[in-house]
C-alpha atoms as a PDB file:
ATOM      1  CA  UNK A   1     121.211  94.005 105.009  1.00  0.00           C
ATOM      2  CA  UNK A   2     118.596  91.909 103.204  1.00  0.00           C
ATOM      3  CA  UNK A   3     117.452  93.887 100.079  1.00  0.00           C
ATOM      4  CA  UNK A   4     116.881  97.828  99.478  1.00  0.00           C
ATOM      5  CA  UNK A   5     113.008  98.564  99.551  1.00  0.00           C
ATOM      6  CA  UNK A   6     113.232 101.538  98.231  1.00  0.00           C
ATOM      7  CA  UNK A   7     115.845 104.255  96.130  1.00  0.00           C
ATOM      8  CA  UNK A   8     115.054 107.631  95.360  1.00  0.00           C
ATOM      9  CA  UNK A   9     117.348 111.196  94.727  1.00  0.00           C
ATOM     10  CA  UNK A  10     117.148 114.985  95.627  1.00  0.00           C
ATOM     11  CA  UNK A  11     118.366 117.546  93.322  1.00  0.00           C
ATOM     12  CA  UNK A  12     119.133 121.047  93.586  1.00  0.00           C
ATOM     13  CA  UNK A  13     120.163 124.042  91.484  1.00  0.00           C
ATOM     14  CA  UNK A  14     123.281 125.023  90.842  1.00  0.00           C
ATOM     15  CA  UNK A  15     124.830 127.441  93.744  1.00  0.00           C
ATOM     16  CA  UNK A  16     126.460 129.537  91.085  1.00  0.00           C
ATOM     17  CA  UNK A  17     123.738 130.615  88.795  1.00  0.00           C
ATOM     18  CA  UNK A  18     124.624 128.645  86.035  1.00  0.00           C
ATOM     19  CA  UNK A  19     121.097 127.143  85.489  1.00  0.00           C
ATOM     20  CA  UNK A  20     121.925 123.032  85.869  1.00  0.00           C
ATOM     21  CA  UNK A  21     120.688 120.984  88.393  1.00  0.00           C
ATOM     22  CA  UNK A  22     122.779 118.879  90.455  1.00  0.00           C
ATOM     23  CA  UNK A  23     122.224 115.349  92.757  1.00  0.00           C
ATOM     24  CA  UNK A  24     122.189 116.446  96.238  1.00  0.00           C
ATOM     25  CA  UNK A  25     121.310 113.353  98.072  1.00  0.00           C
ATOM     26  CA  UNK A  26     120.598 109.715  97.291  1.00  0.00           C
ATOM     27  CA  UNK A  27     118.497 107.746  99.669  1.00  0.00           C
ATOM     28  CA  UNK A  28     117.741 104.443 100.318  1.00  0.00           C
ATOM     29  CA  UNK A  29     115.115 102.364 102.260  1.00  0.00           C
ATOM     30  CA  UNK A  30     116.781  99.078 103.315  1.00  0.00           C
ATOM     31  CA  UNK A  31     115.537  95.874 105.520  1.00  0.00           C
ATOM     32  CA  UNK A  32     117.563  93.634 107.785  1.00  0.00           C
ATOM     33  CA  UNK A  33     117.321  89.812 108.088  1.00  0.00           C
ATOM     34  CA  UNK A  34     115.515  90.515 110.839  1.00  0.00           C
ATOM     35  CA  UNK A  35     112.773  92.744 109.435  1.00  0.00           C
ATOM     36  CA  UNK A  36     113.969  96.379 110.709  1.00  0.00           C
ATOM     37  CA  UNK A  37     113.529  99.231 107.693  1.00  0.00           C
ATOM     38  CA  UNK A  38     116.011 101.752 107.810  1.00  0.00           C
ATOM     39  CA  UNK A  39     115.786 105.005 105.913  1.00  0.00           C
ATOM     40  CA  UNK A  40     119.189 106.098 105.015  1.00  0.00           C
ATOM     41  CA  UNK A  41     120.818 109.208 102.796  1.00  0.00           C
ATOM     42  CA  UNK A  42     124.197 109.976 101.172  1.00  0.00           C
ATOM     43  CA  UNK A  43     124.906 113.787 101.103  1.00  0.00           C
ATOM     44  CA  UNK A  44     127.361 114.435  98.425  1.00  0.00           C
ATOM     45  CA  UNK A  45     128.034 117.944  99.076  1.00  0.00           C
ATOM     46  CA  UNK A  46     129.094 119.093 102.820  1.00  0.00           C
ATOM     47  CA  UNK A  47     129.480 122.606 101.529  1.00  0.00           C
ATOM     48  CA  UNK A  48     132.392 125.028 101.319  1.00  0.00           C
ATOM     49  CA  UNK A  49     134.218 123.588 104.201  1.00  0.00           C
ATOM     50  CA  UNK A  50     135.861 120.182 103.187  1.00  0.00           C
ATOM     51  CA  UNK A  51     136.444 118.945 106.522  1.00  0.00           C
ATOM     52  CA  UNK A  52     137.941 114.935 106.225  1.00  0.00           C
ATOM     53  CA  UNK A  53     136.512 112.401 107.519  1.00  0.00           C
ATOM     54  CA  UNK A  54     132.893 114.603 108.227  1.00  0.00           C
ATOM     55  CA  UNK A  55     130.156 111.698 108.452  1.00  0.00           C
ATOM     56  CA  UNK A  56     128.297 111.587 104.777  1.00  0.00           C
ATOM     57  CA  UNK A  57     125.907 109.003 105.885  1.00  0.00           C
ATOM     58  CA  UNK A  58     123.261 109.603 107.804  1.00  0.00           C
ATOM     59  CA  UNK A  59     120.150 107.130 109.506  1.00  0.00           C
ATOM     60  CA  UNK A  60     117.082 108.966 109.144  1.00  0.00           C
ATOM     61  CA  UNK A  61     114.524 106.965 110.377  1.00  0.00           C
ATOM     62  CA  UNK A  62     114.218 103.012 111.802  1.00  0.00           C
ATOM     63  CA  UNK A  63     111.144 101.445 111.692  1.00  0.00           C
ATOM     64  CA  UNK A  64     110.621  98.248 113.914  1.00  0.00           C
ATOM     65  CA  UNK A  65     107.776  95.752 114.451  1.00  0.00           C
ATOM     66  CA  UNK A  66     106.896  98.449 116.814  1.00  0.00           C
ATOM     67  CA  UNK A  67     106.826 100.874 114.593  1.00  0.00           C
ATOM     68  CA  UNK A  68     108.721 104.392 113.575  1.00  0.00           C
ATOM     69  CA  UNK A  69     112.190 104.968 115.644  1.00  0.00           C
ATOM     70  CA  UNK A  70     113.993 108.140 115.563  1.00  0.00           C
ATOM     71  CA  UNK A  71     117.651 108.134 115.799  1.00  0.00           C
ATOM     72  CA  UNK A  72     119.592 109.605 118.770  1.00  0.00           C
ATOM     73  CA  UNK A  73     121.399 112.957 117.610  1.00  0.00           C
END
């Protein structure tokens, strides 16, 4: 990585009612050495289900000198 273009969050409510607002994701726009973007995100809650080892990290878009990429799923 050469330097994060970009940083940003996504909140949500809380699931219980209580009123407070929570950080859902953080994100991150990053650029290699050799000039590819990448959009990236950090989930920090996978739900009820605490599976180890789930993936937490996801690439959500790569842009090259060619322009947007989308990621194979």
């Amino acid at each position: 990585m050469a330097e994060v273009l970009e940083r940003w969050k996504e909140y949500g409510n809380c699931r219980h009612g209580s009123g407070e607002r929570y950080v859902r994701k953080h994100g991150y726009r990053l650029t290699t050495t050799e000039g590819i973007a990448f959009r990236i995100y950090f989930q920090r809650s996978m739900g009820r289900e605490k599976i180890p080892g789930k993936t937490r990290w996801w690439i959500q878009s790569i842009e090259s000198g060619a322009g947007l990429v989308s990621p194979a799923r």
